[in-house]
C-alpha atoms as a PDB file:
ATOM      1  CA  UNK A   1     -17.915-133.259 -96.244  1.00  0.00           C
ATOM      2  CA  UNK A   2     -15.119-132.076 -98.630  1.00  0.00           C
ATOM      3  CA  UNK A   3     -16.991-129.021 -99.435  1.00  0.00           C
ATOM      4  CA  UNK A   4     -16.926-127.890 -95.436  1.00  0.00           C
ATOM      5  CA  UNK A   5     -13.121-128.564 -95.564  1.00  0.00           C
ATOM      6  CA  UNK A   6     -12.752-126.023 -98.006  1.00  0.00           C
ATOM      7  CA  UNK A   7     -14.633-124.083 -96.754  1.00  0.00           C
ATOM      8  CA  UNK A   8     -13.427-123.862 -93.248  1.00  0.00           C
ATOM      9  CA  UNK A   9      -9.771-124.929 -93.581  1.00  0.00           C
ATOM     10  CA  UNK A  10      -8.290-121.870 -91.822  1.00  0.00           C
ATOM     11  CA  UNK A  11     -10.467-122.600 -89.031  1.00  0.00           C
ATOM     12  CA  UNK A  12     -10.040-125.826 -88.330  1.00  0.00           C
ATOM     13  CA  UNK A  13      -6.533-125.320 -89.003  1.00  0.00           C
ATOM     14  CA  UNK A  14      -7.011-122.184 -85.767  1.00  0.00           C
ATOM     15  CA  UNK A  15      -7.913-125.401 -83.796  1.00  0.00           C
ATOM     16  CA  UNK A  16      -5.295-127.669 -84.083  1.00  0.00           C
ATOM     17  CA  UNK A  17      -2.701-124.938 -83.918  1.00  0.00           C
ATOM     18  CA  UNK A  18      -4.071-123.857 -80.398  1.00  0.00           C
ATOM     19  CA  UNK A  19      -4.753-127.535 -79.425  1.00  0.00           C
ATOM     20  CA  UNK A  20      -1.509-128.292 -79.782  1.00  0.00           C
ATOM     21  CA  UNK A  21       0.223-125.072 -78.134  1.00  0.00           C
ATOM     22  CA  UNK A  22      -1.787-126.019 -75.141  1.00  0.00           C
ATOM     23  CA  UNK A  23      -0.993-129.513 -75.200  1.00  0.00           C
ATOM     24  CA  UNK A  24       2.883-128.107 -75.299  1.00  0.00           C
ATOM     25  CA  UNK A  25       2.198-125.802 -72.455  1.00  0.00           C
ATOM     26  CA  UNK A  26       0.145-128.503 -70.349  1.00  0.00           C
ATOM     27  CA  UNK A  27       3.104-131.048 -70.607  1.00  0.00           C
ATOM     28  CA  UNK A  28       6.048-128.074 -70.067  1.00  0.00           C
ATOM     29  CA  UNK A  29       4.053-127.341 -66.895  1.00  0.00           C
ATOM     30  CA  UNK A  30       4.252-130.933 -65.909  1.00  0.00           C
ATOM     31  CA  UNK A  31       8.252-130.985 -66.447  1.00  0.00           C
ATOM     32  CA  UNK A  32       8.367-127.602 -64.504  1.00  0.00           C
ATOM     33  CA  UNK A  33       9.617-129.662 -61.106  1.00  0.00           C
ATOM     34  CA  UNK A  34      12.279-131.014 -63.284  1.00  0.00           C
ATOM     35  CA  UNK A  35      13.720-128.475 -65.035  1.00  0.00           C
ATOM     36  CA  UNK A  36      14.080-126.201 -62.169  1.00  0.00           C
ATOM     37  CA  UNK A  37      15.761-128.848 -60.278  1.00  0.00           C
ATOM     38  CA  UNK A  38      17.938-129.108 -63.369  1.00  0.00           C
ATOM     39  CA  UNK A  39      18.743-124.965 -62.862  1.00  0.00           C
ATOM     40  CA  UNK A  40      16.348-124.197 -65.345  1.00  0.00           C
ATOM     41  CA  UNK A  41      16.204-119.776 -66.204  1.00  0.00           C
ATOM     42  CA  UNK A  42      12.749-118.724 -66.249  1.00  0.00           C
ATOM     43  CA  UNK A  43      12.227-115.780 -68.797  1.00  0.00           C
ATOM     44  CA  UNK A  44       9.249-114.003 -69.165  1.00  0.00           C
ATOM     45  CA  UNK A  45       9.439-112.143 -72.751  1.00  0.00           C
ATOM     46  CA  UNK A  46       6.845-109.676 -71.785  1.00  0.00           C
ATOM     47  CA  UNK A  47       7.182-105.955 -71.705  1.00  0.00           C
ATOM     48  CA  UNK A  48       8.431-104.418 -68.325  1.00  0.00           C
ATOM     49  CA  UNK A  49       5.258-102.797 -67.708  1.00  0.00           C
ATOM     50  CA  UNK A  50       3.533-106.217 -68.177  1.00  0.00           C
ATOM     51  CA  UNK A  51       6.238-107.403 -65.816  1.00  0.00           C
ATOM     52  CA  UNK A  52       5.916-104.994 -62.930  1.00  0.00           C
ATOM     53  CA  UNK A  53       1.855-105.261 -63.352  1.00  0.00           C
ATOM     54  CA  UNK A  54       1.801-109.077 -62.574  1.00  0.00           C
ATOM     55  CA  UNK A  55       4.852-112.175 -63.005  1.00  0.00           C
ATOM     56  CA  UNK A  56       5.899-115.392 -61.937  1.00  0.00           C
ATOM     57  CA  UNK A  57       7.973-115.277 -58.837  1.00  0.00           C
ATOM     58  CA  UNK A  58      11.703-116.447 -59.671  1.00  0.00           C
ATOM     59  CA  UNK A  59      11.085-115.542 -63.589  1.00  0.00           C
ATOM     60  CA  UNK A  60      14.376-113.238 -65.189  1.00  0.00           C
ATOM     61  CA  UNK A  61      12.143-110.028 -67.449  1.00  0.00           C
ATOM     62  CA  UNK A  62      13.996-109.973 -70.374  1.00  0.00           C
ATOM     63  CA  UNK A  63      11.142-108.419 -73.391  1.00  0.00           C
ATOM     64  CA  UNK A  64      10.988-110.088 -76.808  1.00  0.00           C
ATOM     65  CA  UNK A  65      12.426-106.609 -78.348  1.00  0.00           C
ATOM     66  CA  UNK A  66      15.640-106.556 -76.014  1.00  0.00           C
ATOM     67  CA  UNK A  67      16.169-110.329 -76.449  1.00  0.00           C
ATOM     68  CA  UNK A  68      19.211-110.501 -79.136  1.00  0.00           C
ATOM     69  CA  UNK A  69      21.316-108.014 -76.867  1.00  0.00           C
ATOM     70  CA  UNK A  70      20.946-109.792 -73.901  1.00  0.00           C
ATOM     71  CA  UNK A  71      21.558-113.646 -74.501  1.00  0.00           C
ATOM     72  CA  UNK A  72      24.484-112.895 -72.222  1.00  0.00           C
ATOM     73  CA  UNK A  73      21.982-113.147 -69.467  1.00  0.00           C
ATOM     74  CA  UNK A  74      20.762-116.629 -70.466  1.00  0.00           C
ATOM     75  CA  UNK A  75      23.077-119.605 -69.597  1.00  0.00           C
ATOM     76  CA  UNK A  76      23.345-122.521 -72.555  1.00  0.00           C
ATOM     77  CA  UNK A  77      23.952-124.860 -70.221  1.00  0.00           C
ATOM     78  CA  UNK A  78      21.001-125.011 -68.341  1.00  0.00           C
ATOM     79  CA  UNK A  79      17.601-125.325 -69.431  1.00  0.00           C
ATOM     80  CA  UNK A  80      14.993-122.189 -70.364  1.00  0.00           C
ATOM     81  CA  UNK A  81      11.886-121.750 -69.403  1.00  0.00           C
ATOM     82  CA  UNK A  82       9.948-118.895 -71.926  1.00  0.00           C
ATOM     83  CA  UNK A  83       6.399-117.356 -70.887  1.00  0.00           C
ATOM     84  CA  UNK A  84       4.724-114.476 -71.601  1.00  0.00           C
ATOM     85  CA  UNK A  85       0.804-113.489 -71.937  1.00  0.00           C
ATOM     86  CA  UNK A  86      -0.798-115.781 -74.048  1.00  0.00           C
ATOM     87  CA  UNK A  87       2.866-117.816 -75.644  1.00  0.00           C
ATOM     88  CA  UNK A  88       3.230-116.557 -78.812  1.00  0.00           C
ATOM     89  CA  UNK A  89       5.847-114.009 -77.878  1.00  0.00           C
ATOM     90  CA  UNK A  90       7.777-116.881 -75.879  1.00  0.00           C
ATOM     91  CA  UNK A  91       7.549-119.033 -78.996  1.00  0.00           C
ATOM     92  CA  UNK A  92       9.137-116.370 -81.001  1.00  0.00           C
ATOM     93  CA  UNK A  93      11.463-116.140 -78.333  1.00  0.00           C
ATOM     94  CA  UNK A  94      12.218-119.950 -78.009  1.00  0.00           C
ATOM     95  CA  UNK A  95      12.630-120.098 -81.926  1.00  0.00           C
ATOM     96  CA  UNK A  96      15.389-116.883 -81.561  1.00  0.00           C
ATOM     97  CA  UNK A  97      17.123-118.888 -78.731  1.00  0.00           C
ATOM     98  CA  UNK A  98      17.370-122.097 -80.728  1.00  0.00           C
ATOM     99  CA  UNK A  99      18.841-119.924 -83.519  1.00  0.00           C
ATOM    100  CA  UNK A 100      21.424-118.379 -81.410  1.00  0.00           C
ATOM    101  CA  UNK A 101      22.613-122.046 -79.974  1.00  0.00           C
ATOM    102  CA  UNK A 102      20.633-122.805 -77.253  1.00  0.00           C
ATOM    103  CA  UNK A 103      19.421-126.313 -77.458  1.00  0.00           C
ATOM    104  CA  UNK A 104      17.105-126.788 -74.113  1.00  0.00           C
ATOM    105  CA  UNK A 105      14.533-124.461 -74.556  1.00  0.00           C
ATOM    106  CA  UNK A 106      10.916-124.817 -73.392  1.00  0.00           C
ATOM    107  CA  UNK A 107       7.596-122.530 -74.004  1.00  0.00           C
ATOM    108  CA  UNK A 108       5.020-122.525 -71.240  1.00  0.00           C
ATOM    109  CA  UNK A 109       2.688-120.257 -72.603  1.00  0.00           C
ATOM    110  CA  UNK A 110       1.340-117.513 -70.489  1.00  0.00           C
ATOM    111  CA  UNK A 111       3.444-116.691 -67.173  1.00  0.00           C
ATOM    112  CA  UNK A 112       0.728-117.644 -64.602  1.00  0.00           C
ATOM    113  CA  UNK A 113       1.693-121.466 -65.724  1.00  0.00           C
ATOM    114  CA  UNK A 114       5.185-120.804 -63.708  1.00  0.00           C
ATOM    115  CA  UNK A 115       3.236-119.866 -60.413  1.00  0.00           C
END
């Protein structure tokens, strides 16, 4: 047994790091109601041709790369709502919003968890 935990360590260490982003994602969706009733902004990180191909109705396209210039765009105050394709863009969003002040940030994973 130890010698197929050292041998497959990074794998099994794959696993629980995608078991738990969709466990995130799975309870984020089930808070959705909430935080929109609470004003949440729904950003989706994606790229604007990702955007105009397919989105989230109600979701604000503000891409991962143009991010830091336009926090302005973002209220503090309310809660945020990140997606993108697959939610590893949104989580490096969410972790560049928490940096920057924002304390009521959520990742939902990939955008078709908004519809």
């Amino acid at each position: 047994m130890e010698q197929f935990f050292k041998e497959y360590w990074p794998f099994l260490l794959l696993i629980l790091w995608w078991t738990y982003k969709w466990l995130r994602a799975k309870q984020v969706k089930s808070d959705l109601p909430a935080l929109k009733s609470a004003g949440a902004t729904l950003v989706d990180v994606r790229s604007v041709g990702e955007f105009a191909n397919a989105n989230a109705a109600g979701t604000l396209n503000i891409p991962l790369s143009e991010l830091n210039s336009r926090f302005s765009e973002i209220p503090k105050d309310k809660p945020v709502v990140l997606c993108c394709a697959s939610g590893s863009r949104s989580g490096m969003a969410k972790l560049l919003l928490i940096k920057n002040g924002y304390r009521n940030v959520h990742n939902i994973g990939n955008w078709s968890n908004l519809a």
